[in-house]
Protein backbone atom coordinates (compact mmCIF):
# COMPACT_ATOMS: atom_id res chain seq x y z
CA UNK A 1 0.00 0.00 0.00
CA UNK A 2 2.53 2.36 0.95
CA UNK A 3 4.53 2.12 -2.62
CA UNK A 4 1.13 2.47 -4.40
CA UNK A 5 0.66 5.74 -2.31
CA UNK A 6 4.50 6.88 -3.02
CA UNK A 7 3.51 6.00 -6.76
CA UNK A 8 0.18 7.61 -6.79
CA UNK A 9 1.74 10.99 -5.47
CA UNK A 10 4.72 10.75 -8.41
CA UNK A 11 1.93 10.28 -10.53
CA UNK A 12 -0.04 13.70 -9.45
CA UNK A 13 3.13 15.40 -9.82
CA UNK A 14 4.56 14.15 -13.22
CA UNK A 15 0.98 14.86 -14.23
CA UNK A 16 0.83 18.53 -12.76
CA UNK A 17 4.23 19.36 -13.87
CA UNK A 18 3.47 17.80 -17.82
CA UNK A 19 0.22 20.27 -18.42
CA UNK A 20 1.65 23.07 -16.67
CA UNK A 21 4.52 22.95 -19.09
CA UNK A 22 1.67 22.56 -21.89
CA UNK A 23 -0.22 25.96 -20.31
CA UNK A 24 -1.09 28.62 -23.41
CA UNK A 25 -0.75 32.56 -22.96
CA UNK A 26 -3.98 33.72 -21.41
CA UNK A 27 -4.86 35.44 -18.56
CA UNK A 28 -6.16 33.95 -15.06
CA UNK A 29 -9.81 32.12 -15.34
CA UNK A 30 -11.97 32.20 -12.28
CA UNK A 31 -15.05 30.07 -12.35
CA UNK A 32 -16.64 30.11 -15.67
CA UNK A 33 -18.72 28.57 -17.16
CA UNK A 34 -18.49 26.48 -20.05
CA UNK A 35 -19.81 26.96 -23.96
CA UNK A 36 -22.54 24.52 -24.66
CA UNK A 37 -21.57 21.19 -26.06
CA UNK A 38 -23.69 19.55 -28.49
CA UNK A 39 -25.31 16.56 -27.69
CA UNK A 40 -25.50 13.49 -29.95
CA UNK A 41 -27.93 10.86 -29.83
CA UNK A 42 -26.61 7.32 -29.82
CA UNK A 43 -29.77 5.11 -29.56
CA UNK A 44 -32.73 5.32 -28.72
CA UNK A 45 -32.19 5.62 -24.74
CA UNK A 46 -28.79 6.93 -25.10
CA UNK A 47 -26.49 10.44 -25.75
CA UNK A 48 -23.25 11.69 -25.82
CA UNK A 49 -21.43 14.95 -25.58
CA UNK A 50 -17.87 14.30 -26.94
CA UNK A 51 -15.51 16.98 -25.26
CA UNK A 52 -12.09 18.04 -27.34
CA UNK A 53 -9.38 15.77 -27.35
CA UNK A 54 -6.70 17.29 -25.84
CA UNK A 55 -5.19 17.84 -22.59
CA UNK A 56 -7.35 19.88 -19.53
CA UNK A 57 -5.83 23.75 -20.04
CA UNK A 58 -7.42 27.25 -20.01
CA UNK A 59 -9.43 26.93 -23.45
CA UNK A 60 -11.32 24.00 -23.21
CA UNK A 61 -11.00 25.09 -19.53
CA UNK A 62 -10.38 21.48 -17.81
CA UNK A 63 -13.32 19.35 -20.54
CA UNK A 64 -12.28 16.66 -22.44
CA UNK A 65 -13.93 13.89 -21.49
CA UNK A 66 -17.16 12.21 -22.76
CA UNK A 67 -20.32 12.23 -20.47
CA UNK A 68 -23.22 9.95 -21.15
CA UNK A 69 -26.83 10.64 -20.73
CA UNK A 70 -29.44 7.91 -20.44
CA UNK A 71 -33.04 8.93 -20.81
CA UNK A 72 -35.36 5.88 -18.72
CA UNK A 73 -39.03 5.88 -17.66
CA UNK A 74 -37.82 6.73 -14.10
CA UNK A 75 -35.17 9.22 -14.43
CA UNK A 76 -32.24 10.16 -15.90
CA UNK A 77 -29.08 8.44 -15.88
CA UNK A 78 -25.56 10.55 -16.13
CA UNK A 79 -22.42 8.52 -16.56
CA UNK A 80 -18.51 10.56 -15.76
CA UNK A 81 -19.95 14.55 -15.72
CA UNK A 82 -16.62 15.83 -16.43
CA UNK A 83 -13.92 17.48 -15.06
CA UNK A 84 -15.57 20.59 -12.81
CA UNK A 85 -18.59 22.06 -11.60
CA UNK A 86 -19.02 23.66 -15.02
CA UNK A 87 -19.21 20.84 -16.80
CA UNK A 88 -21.56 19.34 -14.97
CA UNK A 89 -24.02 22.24 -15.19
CA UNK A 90 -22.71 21.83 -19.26
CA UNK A 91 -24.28 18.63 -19.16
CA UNK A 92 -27.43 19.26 -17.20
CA UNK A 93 -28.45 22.54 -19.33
CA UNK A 94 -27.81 19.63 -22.40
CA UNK A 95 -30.00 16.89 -21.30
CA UNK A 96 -32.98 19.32 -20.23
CA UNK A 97 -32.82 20.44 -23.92
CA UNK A 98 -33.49 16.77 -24.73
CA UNK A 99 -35.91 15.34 -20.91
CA UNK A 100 -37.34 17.21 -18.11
CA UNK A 101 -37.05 14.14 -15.86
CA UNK A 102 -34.79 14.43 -12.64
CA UNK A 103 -30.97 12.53 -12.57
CA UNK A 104 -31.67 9.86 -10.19
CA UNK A 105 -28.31 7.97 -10.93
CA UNK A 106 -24.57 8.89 -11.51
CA UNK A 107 -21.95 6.68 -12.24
CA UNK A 108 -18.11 7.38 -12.07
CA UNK A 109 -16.21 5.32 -14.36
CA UNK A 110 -13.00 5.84 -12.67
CA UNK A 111 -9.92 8.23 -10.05
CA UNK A 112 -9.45 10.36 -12.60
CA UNK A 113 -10.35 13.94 -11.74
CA UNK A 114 -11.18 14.66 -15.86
CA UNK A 115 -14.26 12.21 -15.74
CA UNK A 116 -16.44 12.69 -12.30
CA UNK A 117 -15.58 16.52 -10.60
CA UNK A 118 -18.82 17.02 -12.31
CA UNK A 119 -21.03 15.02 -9.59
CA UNK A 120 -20.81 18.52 -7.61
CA UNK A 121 -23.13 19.92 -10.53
CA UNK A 122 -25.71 16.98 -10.45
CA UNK A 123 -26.15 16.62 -6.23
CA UNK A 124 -26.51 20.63 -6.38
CA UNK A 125 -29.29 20.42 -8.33
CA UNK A 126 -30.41 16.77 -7.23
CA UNK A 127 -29.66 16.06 -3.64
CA UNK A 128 -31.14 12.82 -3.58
CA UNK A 129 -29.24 11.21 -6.89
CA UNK A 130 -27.46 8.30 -6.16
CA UNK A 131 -23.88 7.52 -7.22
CA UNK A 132 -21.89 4.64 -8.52
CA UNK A 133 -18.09 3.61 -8.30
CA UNK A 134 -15.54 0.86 -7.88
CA UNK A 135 -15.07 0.55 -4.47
CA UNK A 136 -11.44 1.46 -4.81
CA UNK A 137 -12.29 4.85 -6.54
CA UNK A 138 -14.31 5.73 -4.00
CA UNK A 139 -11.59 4.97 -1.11
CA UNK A 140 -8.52 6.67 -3.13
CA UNK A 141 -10.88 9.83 -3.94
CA UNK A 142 -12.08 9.91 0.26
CA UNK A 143 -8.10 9.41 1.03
CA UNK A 144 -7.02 12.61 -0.73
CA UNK A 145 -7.09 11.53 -4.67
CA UNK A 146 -10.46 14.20 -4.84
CA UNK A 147 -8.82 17.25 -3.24
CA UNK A 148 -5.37 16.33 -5.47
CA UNK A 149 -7.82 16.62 -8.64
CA UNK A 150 -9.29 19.58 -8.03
CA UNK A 151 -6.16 21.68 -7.54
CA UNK A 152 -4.73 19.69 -10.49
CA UNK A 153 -7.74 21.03 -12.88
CA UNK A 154 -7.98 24.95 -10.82
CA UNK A 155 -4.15 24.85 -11.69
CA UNK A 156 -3.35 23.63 -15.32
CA UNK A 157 -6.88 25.61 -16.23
CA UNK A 158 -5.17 28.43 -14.63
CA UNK A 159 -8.97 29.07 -12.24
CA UNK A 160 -11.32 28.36 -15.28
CA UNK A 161 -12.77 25.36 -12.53
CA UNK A 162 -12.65 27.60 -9.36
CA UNK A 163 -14.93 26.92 -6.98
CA UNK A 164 -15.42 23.00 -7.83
CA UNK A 165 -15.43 20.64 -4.56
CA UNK A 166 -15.42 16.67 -4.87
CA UNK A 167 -18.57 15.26 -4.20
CA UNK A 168 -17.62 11.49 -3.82
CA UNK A 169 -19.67 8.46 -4.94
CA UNK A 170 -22.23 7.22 -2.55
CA UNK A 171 -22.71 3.38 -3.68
CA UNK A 172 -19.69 1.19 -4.32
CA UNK A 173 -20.37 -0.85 -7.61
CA UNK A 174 -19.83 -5.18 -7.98
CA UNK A 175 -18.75 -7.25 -10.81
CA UNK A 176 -21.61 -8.26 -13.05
CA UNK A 177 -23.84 -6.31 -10.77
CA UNK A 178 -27.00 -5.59 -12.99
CA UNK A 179 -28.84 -2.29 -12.20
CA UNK A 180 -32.32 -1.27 -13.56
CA UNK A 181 -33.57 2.22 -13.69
CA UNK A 182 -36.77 2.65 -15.16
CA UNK A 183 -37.12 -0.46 -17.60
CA UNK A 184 -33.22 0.34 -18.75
CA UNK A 185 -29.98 -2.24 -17.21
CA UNK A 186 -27.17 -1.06 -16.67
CA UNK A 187 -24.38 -4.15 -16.32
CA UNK A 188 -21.00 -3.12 -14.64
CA UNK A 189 -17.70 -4.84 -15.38
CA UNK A 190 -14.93 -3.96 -12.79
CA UNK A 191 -11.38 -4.61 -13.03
CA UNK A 192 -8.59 -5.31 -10.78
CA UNK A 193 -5.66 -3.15 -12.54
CA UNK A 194 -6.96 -2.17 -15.69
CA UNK A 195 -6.40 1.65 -17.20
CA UNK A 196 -5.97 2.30 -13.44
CA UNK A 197 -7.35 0.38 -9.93
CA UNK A 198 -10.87 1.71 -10.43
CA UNK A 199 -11.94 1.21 -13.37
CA UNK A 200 -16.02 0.30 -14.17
CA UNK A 201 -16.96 0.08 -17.83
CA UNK A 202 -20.78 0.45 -17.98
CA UNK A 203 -22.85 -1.80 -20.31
CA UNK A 204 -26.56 -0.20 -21.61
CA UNK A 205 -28.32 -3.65 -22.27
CA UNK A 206 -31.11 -2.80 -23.74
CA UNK A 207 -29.18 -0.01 -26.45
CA UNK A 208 -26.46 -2.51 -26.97
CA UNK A 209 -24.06 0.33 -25.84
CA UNK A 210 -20.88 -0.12 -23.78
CA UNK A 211 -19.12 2.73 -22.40
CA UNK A 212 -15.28 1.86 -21.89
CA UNK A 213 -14.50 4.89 -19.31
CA UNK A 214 -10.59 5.13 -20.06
CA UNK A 215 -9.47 1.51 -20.79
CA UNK A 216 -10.22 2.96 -24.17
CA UNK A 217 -9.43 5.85 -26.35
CA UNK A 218 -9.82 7.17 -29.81
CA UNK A 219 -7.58 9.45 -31.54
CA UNK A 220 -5.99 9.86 -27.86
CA UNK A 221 -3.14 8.57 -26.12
CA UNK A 222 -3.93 8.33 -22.54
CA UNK A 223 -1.38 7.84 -19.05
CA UNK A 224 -0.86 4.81 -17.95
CA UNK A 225 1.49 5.59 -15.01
CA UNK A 226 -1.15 3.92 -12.60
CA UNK A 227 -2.56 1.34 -15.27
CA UNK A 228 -1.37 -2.41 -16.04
CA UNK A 229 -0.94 -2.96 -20.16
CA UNK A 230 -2.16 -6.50 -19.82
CA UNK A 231 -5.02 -5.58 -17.74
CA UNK A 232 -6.12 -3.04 -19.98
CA UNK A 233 -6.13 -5.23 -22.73
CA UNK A 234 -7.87 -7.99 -21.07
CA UNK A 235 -10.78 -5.29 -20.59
CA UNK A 236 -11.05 -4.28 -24.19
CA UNK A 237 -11.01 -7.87 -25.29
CA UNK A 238 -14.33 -8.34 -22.79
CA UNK A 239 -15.36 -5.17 -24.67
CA UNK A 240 -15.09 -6.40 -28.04
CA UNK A 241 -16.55 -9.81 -26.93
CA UNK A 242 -19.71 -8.72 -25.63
CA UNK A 243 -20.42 -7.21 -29.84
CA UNK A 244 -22.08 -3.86 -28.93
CA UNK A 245 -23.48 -2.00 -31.21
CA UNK A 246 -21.99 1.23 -29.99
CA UNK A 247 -18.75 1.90 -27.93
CA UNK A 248 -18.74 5.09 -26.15
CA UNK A 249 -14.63 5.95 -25.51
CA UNK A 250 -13.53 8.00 -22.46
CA UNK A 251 -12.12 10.43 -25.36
CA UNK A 252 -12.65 10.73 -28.69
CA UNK A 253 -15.51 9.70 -31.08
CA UNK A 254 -18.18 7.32 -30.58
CA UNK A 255 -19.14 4.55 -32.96
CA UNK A 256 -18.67 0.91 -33.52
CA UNK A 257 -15.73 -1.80 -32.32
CA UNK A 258 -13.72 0.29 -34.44
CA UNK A 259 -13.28 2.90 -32.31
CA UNK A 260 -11.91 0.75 -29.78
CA UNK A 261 -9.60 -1.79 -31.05
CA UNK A 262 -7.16 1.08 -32.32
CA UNK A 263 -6.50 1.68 -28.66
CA UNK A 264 -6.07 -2.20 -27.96
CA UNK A 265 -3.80 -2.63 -30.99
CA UNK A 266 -1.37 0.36 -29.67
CA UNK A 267 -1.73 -1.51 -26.24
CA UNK A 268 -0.43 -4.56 -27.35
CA UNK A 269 2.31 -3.34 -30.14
CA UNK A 270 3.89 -1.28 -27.26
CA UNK A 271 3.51 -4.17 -24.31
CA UNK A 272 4.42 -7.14 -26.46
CA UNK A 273 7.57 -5.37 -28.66
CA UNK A 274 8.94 -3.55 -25.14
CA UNK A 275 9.12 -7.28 -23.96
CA UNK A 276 10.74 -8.90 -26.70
CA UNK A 277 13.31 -6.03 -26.88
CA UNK A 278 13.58 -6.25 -23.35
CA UNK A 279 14.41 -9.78 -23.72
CA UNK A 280 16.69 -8.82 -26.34
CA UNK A 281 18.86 -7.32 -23.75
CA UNK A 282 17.96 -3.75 -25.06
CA UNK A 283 17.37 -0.36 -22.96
CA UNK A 284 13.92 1.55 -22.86
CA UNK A 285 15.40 4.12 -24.64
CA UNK A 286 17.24 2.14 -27.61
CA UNK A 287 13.67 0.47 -28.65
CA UNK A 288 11.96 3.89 -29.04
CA UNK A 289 12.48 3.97 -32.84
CA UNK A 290 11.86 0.58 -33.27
CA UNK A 291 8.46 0.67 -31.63
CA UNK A 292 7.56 4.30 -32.64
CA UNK A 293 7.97 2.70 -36.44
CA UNK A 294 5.44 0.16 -36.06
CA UNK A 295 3.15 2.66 -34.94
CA UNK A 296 3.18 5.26 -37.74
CA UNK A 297 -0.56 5.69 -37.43
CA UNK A 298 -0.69 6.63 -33.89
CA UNK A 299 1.36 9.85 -34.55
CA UNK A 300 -0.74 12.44 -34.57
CA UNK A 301 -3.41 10.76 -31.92
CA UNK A 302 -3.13 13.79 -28.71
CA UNK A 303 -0.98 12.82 -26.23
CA UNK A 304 0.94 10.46 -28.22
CA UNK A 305 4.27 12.51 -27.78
CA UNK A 306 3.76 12.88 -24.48
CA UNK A 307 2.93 9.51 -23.54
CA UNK A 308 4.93 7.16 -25.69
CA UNK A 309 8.51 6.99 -24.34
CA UNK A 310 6.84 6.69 -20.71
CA UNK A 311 4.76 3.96 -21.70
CA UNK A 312 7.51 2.25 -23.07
CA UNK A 313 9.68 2.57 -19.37
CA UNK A 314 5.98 1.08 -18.05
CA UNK A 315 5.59 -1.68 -20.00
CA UNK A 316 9.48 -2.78 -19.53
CA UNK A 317 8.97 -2.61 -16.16
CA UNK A 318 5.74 -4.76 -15.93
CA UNK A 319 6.88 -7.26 -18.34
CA UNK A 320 9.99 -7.85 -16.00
CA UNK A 321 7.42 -7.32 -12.55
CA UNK A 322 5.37 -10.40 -14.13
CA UNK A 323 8.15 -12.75 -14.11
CA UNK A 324 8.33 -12.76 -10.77
């Protein structure tokens, strides 16, 4: 526990330090709030609002990610908010363009400040709504990973997300736990060490609709400095399995399997090559070129310079952690 902790606070500071270095020339936000978003429908239960692509900073002030809106019979349904108490008012002026029923349910799909800072917006304006987590992102957010996120986001959006507090899930989640809102299931699939420790990809039965939370990406390159690469892969392979007929990404566009087996594809060209060069007897830093070649069409994904050479280092060091 205590070198996850030491990890988990290297992580918060690589991750701080990175943006901030990323930061473009405007003044000082404070508090505001966001541009509308539009909102796509998906099915016939389900919509989207697909935030930008790139990193949290002053223009897209901190949103990126993709929240999820589920009309039922009882209620609405909000899956990851976003990233501050902005978005989350974002996504509740969106759905009462589309319902004018109350958000009953919320669920977090993971730590990660970018996807669930936005509960704040929802219990403002429904005190009574109920929500979901892995049990583990609910203890790491209570033990200090909330408060971490929200000076992360007030800092690399230089105050655009001022005045967001983290309202923490209320009702830890279960493996294959199956939960119906007004006529509509919602399956949850948890994982041990997936993108991170606290992952929960969210399965609309009836719409045929899985959304992946961050154990996938489109068109992004996302951290894996508290992920596994075999873990993550293992949950997009139970992804593609289950056939949906839409994937809904943490970032980037919605759409078919295709979306998501990009992601899985980088996964496994970076995990599988860093172990065979590893093997090889070569350093991190000699197999760059020789992995970065076989991935030609990953180039100009966001975050992909950023990210590469570090997940390189990772997946050395968890091929090497697995033979023991």
């Amino acid at each position: 526990m205590l070198m996850f902790l030491v990890n988990r606070a290297a992580y918060m500071y690589r991750f701080v330090l990175l943006l901030c270095g990323l930061l473009v020339s405007v003044g000082v936000l404070a508090g505001q709030e966001l541009p509308d978003y539009p909102i796509q429908k998906l099915s016939r239960h389900v919509y989207v609002i697909h935030g930008p692509v790139g990193l949290p900073n002053p223009k897209n002030q901190g949103f990126m990610n993709n929240p999820v809106v589920v009309i039922t019979a009882a209620g609405v349904v909000v899956i990851d908010p976003g990233s501050s108490l902005y978005s989350g008012r974002m996504v509740l002026r969106q759905l009462r363009s589309i319902s004018s029923k109350p958000v009953t349910h919320v669920f977090n799909s993971h730590i990660h400040g970018d996807h669930w800072l936005g509960n704040q917006a929802i219990r403002d304006a429904y005190p009574k709504v109920k929500i979901y987590a892995h049990p583990r992102m609910i203890e790491e957010a209570k033990a200090g990973g909330g408060d971490s996120w929200v000076k992360i986001m007030e800092r690399v959006t230089r105050g655009a997300t001022a005045g967001t507090r983290p309202v923490y899930p209320t009702h830890a989640l279960k493996d294959g736990q199956l939960i119906k809102v007004g006529g509509i299931s919602f399956r949850v699939y948890l994982g041990k060490h997936q993108h991170t420790m606290t992952d929960a990809m969210i399965e609309v039965v009836e719409d045929s609709v899985m959304v992946t939370g961050d154990n996938a990406l489109y068109t992004r390159i996302g951290s894996m400095d508290d992920g596994s690469f075999r873990g993550n892969i293992a949950a997009l392979d139970l992804a593609i399995k289950l056939n949906s007929k839409v994937y809904i990404p943490g970032h980037g566009p919605s759409g078919d399997a295709s979306v998501i087996k990009p992601y899985k594809t980088y996964l496994e060209t970076v995990y599988n090559m860093a172990s065979r060069l590893s093997e090889d007897g070569l350093a991190d830093y000699e197999m760059k070129g020789k992995i970065a070649a076989k991935l030609k069409a990953y180039w100009d994904w966001a975050g992909f310079e950023i990210e590469f050479g570090r997940h390189i280092s990772l997946a050395v060091l968890e091929y090497e952690q697995a033979g023991f």
